[in-house]
Structures are given as structure tokens and as C-alpha cells.
C-alpha atoms as a PDB file:
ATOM      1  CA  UNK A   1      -3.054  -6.651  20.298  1.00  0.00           C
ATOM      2  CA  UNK A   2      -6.196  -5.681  21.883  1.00  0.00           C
ATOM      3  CA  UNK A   3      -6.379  -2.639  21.048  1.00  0.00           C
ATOM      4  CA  UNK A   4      -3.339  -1.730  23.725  1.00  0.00           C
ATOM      5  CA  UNK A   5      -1.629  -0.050  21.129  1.00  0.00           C
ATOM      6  CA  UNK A   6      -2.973   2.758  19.016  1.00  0.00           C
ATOM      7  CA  UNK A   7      -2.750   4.571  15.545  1.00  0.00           C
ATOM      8  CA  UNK A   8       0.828   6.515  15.191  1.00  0.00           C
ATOM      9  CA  UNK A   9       0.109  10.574  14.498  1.00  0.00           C
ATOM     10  CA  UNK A  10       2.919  12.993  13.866  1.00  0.00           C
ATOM     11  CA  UNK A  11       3.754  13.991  17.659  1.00  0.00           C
ATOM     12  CA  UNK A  12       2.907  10.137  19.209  1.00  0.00           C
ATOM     13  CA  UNK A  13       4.562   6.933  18.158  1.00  0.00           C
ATOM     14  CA  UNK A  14       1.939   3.772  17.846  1.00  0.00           C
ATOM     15  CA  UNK A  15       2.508   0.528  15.365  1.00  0.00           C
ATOM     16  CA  UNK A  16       4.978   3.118  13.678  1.00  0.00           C
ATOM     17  CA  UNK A  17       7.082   5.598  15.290  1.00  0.00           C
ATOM     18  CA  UNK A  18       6.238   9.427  15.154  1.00  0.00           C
ATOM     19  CA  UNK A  19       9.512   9.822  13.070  1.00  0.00           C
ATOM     20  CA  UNK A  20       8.406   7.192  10.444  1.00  0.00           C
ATOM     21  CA  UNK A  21       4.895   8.032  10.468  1.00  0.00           C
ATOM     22  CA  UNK A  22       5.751  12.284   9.372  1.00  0.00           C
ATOM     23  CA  UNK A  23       8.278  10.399   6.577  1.00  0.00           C
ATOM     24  CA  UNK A  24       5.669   8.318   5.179  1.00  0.00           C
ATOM     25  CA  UNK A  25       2.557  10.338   5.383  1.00  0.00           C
ATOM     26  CA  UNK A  26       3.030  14.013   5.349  1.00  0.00           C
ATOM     27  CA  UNK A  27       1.687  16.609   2.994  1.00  0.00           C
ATOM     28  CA  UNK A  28       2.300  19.963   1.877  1.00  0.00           C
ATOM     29  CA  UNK A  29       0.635  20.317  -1.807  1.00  0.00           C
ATOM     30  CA  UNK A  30       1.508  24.262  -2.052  1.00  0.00           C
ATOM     31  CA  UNK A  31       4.751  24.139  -0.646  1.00  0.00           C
ATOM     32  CA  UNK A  32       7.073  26.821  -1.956  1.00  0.00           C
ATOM     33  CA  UNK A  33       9.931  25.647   0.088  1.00  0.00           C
ATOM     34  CA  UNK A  34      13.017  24.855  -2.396  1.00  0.00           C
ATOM     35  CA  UNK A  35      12.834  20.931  -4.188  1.00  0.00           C
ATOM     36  CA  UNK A  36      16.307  20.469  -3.591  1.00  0.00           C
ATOM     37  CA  UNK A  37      15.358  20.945   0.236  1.00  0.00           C
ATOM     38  CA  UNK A  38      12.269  19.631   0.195  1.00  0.00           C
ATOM     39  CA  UNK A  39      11.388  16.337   2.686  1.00  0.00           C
ATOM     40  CA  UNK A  40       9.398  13.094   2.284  1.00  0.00           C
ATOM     41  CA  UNK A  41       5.877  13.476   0.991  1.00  0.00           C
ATOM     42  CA  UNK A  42       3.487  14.524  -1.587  1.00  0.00           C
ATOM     43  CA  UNK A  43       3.244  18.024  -3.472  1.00  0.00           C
ATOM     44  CA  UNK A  44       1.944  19.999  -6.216  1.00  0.00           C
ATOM     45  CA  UNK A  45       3.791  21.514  -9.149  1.00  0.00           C
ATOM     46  CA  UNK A  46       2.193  25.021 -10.198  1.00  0.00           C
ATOM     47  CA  UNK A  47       4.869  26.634 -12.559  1.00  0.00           C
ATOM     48  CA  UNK A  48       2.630  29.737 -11.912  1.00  0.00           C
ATOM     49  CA  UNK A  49       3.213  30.341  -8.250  1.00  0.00           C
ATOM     50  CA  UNK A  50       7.063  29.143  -7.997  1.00  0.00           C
ATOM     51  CA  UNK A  51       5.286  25.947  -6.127  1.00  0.00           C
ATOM     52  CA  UNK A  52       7.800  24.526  -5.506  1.00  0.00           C
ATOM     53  CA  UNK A  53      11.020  26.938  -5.727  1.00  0.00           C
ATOM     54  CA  UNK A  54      14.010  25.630  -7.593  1.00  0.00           C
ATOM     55  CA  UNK A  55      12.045  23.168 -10.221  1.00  0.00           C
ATOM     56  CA  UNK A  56      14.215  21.670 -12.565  1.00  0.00           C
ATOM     57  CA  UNK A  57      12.257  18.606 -13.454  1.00  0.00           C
ATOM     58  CA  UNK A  58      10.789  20.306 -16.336  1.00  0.00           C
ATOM     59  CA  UNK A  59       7.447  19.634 -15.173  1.00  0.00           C
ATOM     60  CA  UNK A  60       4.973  22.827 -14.983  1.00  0.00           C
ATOM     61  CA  UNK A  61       2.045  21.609 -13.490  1.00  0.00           C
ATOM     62  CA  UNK A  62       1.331  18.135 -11.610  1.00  0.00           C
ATOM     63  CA  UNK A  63       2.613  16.508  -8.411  1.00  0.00           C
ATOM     64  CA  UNK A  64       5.653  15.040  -7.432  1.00  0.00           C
ATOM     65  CA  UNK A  65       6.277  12.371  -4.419  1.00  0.00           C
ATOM     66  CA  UNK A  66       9.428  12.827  -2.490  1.00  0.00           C
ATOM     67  CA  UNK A  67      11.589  10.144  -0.233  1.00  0.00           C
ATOM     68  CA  UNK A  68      13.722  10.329   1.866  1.00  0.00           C
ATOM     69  CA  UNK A  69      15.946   8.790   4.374  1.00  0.00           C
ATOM     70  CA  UNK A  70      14.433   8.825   8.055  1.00  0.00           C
ATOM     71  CA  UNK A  71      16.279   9.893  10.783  1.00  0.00           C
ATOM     72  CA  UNK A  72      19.171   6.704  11.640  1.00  0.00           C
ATOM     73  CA  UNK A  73      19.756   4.147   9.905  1.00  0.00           C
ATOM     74  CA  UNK A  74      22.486   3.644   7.183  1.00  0.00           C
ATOM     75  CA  UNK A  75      21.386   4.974   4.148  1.00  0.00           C
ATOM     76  CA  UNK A  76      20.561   8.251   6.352  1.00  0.00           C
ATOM     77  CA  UNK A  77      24.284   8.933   6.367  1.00  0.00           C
ATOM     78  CA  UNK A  78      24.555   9.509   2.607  1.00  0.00           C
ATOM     79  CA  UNK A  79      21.450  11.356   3.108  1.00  0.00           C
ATOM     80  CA  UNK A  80      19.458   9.411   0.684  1.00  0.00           C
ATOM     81  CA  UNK A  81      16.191  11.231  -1.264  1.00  0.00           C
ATOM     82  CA  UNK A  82      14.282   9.905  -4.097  1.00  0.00           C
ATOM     83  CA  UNK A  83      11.856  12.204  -5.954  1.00  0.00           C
ATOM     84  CA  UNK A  84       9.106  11.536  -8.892  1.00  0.00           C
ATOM     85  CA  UNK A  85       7.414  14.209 -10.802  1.00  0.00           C
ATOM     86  CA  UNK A  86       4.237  13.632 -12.787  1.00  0.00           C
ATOM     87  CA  UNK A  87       2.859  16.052 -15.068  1.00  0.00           C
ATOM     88  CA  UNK A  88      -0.996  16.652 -15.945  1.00  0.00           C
ATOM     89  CA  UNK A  89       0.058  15.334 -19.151  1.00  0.00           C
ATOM     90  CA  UNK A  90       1.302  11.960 -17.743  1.00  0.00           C
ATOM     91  CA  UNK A  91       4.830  13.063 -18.358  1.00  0.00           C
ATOM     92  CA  UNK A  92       7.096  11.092 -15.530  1.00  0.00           C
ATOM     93  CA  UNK A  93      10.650  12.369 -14.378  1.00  0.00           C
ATOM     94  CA  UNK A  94      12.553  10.827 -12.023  1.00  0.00           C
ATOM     95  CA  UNK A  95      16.176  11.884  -9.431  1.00  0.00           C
ATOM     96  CA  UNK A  96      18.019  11.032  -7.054  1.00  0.00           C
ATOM     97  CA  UNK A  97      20.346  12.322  -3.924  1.00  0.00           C
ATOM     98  CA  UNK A  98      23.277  10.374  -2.400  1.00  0.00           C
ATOM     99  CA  UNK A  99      25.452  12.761  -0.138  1.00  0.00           C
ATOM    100  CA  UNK A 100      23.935  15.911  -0.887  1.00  0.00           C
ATOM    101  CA  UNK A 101      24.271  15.127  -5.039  1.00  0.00           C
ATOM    102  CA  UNK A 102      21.402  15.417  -6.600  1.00  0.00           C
ATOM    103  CA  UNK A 103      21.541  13.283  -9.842  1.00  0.00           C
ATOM    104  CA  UNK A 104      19.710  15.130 -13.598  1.00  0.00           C
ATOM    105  CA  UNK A 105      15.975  14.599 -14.262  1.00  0.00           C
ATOM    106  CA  UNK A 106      15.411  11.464 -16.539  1.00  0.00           C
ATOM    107  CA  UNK A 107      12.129  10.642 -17.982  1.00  0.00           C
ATOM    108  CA  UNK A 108      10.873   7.053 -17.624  1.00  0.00           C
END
């Protein structure tokens, strides 16, 4: 390409668009927004600090990776969301969302 077009940030669209590039690639480890509200990306688990609110997963401390449905598309009407937990004792839990139902933790 030449170089004509350039790396995608969160406020400029490049080989991605802005939209996909915050969906894919953003961060918030000590969120304490609520999981069930939560968006795509990667975050901490800290029992100890409510971080995140609303944790069911059974998971106290660890990370979890969150996906969801960018704006258009589909699968954005049945506002899809997958989330994985980890814990720091390799514990894994898994959900899902389809039209604002969030499905139980499992463990896999």
C-alpha cells in the first residue's frame, strides 16, 4: 500500500475502522463498571475492590476477556457478548448473551 494508509487508533479509522479497532483492542483492567454491562476487552477480577461490580462467575481474582458485537451487522441485533473468566488458579468460566440474556457460568 505504500504506506498511504496508516495504523487505525480509537478516534481514526486505518486498515480497521475506529469502531472495530475500540472492540478489539480496548482495556480497562480496574473497571468497576457492572459485568453484565461491561463492553469488548480485557479486565481484571479483584473480589476485594468490587472490580468488576455484579461478578457472578465465581472467580475472585484473575482476568476475564469480554466480546461483543460491534456496532451493525447481524448478530449486533441480538446484541451478541461472549465473556471468559480466568482465575489465578487457572480456573476457566465461560457465558454468553443473545438479546439481552445472559446464559449461567459453566466451567470448561
Amino acid at each position: 500500500m505504500g504506506g498511504l494508509i496508516g495504523p487505525a487508533s480509537a478516534l481514526k479509522n486505518g486498515l480497521l475502522s475506529h469502531i472495530l479497532y475500540q472492540n478489539l483492542f480496548s482495556s480497562k483492567t480496574d473497571s468497576t463498571e457492572d459485568m453484565d454491562l461491561i463492553g469488548t476487552g480485557y479486565y481484571a477480577i479483584h473480589s476485594d475492590y468490587n472490580i468488576p461490580k455484579n461478578n457472578k462467575s465465581g472467580i475472585k481474582y484473575g482476568s476475564f476477556i469480554s466480546f461483543g458485537t460491534p456496532v451493525g451487522g447481524n448478530a449486533a441485533g441480538g446484541n451478541a457478548q461472549i465473556q471468559i473468566a480466568i482465575g489465578n488458579d487457572g480456573t476457566r468460566r465461560i457465558r454468553n448473551r443473545w438479546l439481552n440474556n445472559w446464559t449461567e457460568w459453566v466451567t470448561f
